[in-house]
PDB file of N, CA and C in Angstrom:
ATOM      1  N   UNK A   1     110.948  95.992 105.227  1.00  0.00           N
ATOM      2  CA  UNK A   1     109.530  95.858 104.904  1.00  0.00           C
ATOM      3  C   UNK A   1     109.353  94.934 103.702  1.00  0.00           C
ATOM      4  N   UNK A   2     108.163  94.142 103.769  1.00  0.00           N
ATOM      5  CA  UNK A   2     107.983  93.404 102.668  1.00  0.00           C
ATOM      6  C   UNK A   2     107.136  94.166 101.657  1.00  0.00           C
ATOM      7  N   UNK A   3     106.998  93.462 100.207  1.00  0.00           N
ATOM      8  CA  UNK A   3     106.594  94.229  99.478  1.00  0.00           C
ATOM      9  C   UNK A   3     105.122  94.903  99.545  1.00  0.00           C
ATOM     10  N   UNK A   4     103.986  93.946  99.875  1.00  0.00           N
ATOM     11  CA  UNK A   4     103.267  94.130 100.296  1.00  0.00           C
ATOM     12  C   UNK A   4     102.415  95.561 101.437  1.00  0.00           C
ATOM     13  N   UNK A   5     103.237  95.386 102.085  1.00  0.00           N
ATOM     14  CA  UNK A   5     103.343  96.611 103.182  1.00  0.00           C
ATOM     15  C   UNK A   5     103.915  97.801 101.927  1.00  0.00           C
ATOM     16  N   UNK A   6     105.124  98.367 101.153  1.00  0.00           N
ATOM     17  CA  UNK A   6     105.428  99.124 100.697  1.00  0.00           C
ATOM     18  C   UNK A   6     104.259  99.947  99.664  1.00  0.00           C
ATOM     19  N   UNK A   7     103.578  98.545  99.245  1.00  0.00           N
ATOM     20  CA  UNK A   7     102.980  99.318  98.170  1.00  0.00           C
ATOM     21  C   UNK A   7     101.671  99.657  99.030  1.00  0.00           C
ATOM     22  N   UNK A   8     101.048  98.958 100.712  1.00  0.00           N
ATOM     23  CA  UNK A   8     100.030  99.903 100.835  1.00  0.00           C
ATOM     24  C   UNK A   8     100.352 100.975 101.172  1.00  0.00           C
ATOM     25  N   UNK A   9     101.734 101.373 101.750  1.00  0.00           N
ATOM     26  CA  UNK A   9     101.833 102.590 101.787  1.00  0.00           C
ATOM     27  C   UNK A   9     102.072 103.315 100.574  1.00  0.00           C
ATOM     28  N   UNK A  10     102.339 102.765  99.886  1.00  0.00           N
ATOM     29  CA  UNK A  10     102.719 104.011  98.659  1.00  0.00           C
ATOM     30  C   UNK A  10     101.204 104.528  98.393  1.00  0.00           C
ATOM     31  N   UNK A  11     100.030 103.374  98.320  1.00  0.00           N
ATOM     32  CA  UNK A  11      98.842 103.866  98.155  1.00  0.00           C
ATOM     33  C   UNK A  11      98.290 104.752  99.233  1.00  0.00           C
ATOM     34  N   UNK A  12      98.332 104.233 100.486  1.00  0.00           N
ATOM     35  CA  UNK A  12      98.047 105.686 101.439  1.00  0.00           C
ATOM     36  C   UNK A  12      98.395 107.050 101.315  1.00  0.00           C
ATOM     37  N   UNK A  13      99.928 106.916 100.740  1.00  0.00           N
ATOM     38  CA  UNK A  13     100.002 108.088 100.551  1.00  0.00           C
ATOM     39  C   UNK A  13      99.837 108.966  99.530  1.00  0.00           C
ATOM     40  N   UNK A  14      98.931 108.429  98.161  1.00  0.00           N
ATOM     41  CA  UNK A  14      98.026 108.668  97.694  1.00  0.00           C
ATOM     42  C   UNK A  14      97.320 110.506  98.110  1.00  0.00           C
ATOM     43  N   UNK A  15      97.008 111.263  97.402  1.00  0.00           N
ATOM     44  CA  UNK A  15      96.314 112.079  97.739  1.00  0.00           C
ATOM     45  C   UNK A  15      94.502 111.561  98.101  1.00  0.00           C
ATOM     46  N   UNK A  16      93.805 111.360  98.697  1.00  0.00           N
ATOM     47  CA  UNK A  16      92.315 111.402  99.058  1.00  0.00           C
ATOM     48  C   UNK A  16      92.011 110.096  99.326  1.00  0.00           C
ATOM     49  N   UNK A  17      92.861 108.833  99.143  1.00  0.00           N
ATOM     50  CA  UNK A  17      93.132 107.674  99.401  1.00  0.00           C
ATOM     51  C   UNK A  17      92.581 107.610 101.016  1.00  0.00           C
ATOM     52  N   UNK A  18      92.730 108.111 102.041  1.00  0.00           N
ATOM     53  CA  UNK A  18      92.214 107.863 102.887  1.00  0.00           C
ATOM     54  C   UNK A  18      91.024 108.704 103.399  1.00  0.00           C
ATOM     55  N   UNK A  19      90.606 108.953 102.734  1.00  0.00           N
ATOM     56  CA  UNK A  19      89.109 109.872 102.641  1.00  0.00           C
ATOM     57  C   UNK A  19      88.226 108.507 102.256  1.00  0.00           C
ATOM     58  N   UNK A  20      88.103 107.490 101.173  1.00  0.00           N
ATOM     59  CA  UNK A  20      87.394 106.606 100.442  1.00  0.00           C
ATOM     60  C   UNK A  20      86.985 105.868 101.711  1.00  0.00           C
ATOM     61  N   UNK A  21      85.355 105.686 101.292  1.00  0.00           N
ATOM     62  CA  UNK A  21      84.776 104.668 102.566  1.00  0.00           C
ATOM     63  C   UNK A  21      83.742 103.339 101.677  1.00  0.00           C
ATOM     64  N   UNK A  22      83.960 102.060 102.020  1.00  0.00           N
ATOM     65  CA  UNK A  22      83.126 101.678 101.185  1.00  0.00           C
ATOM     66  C   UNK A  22      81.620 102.010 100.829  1.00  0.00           C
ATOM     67  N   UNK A  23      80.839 102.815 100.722  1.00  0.00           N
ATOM     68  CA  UNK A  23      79.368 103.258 100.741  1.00  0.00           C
ATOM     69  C   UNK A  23      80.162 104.626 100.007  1.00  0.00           C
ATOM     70  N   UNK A  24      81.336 104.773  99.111  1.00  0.00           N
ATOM     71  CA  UNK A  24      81.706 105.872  98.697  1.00  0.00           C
ATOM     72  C   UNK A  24      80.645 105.392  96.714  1.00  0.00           C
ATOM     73  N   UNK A  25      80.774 106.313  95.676  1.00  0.00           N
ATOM     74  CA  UNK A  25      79.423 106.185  94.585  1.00  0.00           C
ATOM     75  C   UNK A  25      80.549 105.274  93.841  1.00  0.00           C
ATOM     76  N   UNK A  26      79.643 104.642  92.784  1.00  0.00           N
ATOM     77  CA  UNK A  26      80.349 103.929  92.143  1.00  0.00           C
ATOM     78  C   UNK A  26      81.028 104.395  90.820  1.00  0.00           C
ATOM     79  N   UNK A  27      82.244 103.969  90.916  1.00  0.00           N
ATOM     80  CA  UNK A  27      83.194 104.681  89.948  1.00  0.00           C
ATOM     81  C   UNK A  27      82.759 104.176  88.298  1.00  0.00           C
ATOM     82  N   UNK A  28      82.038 102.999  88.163  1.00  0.00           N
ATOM     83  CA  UNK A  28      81.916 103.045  87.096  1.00  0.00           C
ATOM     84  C   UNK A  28      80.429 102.723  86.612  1.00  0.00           C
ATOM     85  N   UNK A  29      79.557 103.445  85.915  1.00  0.00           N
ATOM     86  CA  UNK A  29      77.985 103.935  85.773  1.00  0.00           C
ATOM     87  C   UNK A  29      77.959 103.694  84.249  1.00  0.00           C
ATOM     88  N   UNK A  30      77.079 103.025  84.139  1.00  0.00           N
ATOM     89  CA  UNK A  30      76.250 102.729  82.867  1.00  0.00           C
ATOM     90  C   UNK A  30      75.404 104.072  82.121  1.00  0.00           C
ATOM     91  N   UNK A  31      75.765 104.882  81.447  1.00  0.00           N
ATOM     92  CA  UNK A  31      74.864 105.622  80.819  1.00  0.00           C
ATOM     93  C   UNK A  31      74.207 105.234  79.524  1.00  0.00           C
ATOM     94  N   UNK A  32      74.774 104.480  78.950  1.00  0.00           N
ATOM     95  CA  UNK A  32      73.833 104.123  77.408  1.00  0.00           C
ATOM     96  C   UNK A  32      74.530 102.623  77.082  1.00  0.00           C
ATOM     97  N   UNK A  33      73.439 101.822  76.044  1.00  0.00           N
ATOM     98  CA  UNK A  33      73.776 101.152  75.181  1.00  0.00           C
ATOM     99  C   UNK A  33      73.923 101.076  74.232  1.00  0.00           C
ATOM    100  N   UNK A  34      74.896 100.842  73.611  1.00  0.00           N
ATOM    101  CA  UNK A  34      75.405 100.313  72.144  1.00  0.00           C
ATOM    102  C   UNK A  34      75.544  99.238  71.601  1.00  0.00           C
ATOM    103  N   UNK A  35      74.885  99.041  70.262  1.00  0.00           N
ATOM    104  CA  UNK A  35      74.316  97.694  69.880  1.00  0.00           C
ATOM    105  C   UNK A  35      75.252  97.566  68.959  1.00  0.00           C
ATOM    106  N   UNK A  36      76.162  96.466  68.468  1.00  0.00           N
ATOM    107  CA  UNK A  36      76.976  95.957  67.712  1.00  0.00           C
ATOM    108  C   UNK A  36      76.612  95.257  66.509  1.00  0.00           C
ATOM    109  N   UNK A  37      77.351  95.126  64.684  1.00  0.00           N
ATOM    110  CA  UNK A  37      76.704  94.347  64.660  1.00  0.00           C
ATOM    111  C   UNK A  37      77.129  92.793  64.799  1.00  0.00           C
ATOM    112  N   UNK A  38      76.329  91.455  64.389  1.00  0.00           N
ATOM    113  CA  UNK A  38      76.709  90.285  64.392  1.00  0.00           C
ATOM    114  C   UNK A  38      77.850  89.755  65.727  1.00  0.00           C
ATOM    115  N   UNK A  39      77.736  89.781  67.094  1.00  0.00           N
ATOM    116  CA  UNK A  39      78.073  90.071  68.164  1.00  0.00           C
ATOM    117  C   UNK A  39      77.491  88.494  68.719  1.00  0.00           C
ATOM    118  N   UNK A  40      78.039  87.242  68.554  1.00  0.00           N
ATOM    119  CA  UNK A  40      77.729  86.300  69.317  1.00  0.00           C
ATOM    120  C   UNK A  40      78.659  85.787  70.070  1.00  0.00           C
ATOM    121  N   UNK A  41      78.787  86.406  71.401  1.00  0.00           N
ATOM    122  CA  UNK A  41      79.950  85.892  72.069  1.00  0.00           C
ATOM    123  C   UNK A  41      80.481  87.113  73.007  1.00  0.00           C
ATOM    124  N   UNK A  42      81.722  86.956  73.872  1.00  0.00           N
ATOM    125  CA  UNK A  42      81.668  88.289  74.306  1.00  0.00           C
ATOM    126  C   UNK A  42      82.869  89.611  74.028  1.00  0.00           C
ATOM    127  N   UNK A  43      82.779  90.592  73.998  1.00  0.00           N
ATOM    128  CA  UNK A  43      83.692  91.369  73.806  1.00  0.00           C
ATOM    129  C   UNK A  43      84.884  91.574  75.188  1.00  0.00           C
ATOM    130  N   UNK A  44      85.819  91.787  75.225  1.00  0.00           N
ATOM    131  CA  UNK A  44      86.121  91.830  76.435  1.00  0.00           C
ATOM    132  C   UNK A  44      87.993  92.896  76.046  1.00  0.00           C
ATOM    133  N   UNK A  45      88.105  93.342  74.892  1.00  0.00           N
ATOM    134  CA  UNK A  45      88.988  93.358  74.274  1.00  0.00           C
ATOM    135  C   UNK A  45      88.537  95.105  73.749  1.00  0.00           C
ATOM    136  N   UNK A  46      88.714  96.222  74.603  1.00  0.00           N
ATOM    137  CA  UNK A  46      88.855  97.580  74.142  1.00  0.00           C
ATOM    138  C   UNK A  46      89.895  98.082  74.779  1.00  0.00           C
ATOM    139  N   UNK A  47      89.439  99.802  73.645  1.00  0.00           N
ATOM    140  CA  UNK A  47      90.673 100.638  74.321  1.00  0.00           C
ATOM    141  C   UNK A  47      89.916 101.920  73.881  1.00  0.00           C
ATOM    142  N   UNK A  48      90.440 102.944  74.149  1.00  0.00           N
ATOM    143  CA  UNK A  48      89.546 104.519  74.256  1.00  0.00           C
ATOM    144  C   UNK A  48      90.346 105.423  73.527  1.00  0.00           C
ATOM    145  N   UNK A  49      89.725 105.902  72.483  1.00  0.00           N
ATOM    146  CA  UNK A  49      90.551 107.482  72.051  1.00  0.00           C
ATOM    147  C   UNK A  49      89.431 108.569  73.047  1.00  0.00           C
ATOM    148  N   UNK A  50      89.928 109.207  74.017  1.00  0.00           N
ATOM    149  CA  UNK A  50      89.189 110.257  75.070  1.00  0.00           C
ATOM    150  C   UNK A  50      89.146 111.430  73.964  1.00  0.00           C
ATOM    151  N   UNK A  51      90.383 111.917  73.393  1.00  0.00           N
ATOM    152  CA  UNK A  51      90.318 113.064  72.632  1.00  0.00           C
ATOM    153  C   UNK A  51      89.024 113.356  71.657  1.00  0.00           C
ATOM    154  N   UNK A  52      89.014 112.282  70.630  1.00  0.00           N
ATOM    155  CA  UNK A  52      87.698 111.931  69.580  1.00  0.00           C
ATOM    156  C   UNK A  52      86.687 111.535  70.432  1.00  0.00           C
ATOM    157  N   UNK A  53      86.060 110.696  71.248  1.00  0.00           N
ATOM    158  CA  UNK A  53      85.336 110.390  71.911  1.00  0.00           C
ATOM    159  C   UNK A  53      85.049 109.039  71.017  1.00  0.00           C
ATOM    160  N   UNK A  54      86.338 108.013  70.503  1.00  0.00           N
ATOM    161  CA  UNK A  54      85.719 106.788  69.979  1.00  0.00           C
ATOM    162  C   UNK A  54      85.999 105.399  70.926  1.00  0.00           C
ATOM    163  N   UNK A  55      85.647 104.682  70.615  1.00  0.00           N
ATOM    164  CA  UNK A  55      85.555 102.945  71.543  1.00  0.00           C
ATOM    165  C   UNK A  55      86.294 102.267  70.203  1.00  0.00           C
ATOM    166  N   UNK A  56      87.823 101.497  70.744  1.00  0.00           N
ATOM    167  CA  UNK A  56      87.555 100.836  69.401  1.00  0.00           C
ATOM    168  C   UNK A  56      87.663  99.204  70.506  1.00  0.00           C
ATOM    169  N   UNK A  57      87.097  98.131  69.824  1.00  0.00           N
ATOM    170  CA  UNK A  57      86.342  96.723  70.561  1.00  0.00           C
ATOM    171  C   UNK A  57      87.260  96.312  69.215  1.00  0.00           C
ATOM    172  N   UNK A  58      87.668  94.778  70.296  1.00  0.00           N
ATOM    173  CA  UNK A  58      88.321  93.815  69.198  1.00  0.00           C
ATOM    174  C   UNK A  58      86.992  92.548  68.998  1.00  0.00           C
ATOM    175  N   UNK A  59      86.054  92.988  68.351  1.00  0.00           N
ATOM    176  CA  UNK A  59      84.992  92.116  68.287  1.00  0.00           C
ATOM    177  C   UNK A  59      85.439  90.563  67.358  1.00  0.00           C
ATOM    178  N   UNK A  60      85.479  89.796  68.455  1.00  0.00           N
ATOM    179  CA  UNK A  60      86.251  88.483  68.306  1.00  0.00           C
ATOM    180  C   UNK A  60      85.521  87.323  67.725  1.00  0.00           C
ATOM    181  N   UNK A  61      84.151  87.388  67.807  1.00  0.00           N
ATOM    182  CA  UNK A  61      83.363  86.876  67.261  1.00  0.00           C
ATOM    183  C   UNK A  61      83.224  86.975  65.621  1.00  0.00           C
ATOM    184  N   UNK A  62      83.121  88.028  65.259  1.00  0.00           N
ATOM    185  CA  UNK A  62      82.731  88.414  63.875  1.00  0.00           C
ATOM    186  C   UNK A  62      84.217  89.133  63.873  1.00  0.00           C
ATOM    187  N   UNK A  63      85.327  88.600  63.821  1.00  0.00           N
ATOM    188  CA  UNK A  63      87.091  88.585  63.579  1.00  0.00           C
ATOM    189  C   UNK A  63      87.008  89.941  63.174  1.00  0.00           C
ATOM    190  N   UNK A  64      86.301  91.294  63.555  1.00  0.00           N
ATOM    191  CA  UNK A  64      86.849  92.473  63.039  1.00  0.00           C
ATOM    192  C   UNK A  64      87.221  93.821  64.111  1.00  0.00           C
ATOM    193  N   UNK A  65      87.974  94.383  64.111  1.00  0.00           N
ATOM    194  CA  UNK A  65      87.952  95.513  64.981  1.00  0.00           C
ATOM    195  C   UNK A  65      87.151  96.681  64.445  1.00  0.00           C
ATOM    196  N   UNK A  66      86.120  96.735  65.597  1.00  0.00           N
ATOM    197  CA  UNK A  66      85.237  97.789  65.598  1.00  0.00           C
ATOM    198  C   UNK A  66      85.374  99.150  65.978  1.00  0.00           C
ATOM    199  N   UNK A  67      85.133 100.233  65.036  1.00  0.00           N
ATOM    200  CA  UNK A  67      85.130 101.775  65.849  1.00  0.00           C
ATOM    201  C   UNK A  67      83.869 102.543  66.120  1.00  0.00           C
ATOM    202  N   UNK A  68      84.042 102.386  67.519  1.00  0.00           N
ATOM    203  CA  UNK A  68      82.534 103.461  67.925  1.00  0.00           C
ATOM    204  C   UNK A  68      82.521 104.887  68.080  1.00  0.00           C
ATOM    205  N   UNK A  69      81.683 105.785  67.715  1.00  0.00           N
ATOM    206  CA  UNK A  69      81.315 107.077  67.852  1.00  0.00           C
ATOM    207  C   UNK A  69      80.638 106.978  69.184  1.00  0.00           C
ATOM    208  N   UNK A  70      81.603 107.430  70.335  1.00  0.00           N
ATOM    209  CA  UNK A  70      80.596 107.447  72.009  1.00  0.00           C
ATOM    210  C   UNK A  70      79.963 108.615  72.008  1.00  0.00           C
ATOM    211  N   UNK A  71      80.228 109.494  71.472  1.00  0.00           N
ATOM    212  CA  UNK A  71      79.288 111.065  71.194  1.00  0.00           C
ATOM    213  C   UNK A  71      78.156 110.459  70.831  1.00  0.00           C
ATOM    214  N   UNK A  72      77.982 109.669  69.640  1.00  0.00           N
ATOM    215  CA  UNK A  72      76.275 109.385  69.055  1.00  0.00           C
ATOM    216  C   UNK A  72      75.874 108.787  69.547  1.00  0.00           C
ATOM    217  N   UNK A  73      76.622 107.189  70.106  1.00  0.00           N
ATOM    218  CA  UNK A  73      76.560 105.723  70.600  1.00  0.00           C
ATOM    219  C   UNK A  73      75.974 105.082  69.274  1.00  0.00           C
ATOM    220  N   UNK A  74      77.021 105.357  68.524  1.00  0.00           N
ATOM    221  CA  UNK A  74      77.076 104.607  66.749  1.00  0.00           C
ATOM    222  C   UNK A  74      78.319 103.602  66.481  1.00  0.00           C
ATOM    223  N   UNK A  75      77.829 102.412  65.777  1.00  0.00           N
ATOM    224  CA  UNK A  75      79.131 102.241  64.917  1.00  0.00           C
ATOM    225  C   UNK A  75      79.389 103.170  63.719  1.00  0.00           C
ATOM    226  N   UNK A  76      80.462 103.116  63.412  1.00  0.00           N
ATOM    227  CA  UNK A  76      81.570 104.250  62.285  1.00  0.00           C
ATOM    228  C   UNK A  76      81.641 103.224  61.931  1.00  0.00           C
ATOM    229  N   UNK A  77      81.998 102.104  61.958  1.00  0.00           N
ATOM    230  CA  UNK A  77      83.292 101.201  60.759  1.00  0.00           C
ATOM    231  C   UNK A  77      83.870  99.474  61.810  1.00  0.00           C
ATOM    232  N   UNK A  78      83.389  98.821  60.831  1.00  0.00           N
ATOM    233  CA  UNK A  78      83.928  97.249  61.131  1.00  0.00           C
ATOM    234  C   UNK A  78      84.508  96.890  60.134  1.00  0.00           C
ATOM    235  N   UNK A  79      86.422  96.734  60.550  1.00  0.00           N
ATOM    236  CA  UNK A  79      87.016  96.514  59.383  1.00  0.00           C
ATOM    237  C   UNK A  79      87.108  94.799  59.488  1.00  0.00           C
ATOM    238  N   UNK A  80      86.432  94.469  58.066  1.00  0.00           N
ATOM    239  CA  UNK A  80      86.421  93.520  57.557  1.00  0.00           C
ATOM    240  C   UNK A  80      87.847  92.326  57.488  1.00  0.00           C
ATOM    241  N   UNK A  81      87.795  90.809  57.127  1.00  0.00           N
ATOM    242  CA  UNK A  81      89.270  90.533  56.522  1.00  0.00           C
ATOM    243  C   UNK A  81      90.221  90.552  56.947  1.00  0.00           C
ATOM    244  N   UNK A  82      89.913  90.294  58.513  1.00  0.00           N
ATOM    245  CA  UNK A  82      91.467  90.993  59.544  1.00  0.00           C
ATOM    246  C   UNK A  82      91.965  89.107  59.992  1.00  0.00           C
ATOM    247  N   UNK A  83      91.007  88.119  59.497  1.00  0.00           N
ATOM    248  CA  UNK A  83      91.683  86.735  60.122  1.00  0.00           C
ATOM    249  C   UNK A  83      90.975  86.970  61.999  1.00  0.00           C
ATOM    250  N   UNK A  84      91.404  86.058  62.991  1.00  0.00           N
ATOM    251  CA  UNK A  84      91.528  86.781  63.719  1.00  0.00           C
ATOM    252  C   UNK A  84      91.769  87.830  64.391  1.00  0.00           C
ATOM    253  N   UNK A  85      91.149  88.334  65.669  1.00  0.00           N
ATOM    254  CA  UNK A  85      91.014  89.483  65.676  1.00  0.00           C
ATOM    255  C   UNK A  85      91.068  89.583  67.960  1.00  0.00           C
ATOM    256  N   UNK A  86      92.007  89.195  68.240  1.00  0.00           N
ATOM    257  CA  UNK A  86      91.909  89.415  70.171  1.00  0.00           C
ATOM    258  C   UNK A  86      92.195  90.648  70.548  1.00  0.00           C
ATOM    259  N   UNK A  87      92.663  91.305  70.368  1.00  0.00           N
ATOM    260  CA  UNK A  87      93.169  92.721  70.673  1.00  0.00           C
ATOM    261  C   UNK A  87      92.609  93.988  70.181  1.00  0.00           C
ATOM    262  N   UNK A  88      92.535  95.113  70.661  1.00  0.00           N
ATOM    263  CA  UNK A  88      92.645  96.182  70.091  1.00  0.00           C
ATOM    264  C   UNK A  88      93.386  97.300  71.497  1.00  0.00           C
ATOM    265  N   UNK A  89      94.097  98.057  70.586  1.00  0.00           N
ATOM    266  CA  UNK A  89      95.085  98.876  70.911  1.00  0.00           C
ATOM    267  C   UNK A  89      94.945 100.150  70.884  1.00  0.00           C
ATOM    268  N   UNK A  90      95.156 101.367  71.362  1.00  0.00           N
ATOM    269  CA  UNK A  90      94.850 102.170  70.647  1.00  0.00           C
ATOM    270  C   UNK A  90      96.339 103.428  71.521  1.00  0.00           C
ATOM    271  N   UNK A  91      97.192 103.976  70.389  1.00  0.00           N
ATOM    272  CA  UNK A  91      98.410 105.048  70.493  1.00  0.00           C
ATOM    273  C   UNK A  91      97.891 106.282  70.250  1.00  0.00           C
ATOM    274  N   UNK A  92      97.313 107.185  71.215  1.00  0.00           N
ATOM    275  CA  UNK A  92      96.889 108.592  71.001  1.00  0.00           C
ATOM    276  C   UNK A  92      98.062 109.072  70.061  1.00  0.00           C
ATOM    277  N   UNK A  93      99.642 109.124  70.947  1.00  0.00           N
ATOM    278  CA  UNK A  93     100.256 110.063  70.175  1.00  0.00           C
ATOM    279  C   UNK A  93     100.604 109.920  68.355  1.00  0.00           C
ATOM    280  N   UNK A  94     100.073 108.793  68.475  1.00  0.00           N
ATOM    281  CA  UNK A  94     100.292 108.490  66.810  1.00  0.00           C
ATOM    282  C   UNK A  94      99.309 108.554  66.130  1.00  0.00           C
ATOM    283  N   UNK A  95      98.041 108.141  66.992  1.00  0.00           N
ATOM    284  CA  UNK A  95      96.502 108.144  66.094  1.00  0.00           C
ATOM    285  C   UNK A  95      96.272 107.199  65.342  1.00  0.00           C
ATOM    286  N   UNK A  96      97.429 106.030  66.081  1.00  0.00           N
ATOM    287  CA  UNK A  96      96.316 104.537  65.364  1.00  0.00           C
ATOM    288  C   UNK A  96      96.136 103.433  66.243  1.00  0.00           C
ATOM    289  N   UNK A  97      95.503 102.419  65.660  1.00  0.00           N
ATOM    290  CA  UNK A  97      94.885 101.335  66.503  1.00  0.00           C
ATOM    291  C   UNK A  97      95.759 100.164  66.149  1.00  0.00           C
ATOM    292  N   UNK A  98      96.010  99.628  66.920  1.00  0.00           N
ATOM    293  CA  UNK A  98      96.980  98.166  66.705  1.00  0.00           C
ATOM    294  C   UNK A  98      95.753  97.055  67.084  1.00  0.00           C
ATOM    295  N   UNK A  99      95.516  96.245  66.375  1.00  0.00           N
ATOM    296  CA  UNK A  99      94.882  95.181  66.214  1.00  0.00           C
ATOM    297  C   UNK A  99      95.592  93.964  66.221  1.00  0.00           C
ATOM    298  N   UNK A 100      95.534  92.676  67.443  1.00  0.00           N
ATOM    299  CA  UNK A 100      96.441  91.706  67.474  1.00  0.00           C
ATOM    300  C   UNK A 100      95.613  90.749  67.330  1.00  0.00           C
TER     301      UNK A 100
END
């Protein structure tokens, strides 16, 4: 078998994988906006602490990595002075953010 073929089966065999129909809801839903500040350009550069409920954005425009409060839909903190700024990272088991 070529690779192709292997991995749709590995996905079929998937638990509920063949239940999905396209007219199935959409997996990803807009509930709120959050306004940034000094934001000209686009973000495209996050990562999620689920535990805390924060967003941290490598806001590339204004060179700082941003941390959001998704509980309030607040900024907490834009650290300043970072030079560039493309990445943000984020290591639950350690509890910090790597910024590249």
């Amino acid at each position: 078998m070529i690779l192709k073929e292997l991995i749709a089966l590995a996905i079929l065999a998937l638990p509920g994988v063949r239940n999905l129909s396209v007219d199935a809801a959409p997996v990803w839903v807009e509930t709120k906006t959050i306004s940034l500040e000094r934001v000209n350009g686009k973000l495209d550069h996050l990562d999620v602490d689920i535990r805390v409920q924060r967003l941290f954005v490598a806001n590339k425009p204004n060179h700082t990595p941003d941390i959001v409060d998704l509980k309030t839909g607040t900024l907490l903190r834009q650290i300043s002075d970072q030079g560039r700024v493309f990445a943000a990272s984020y290591a639950a088991d350690l509890d910090l953010i790597y910024v590249g």
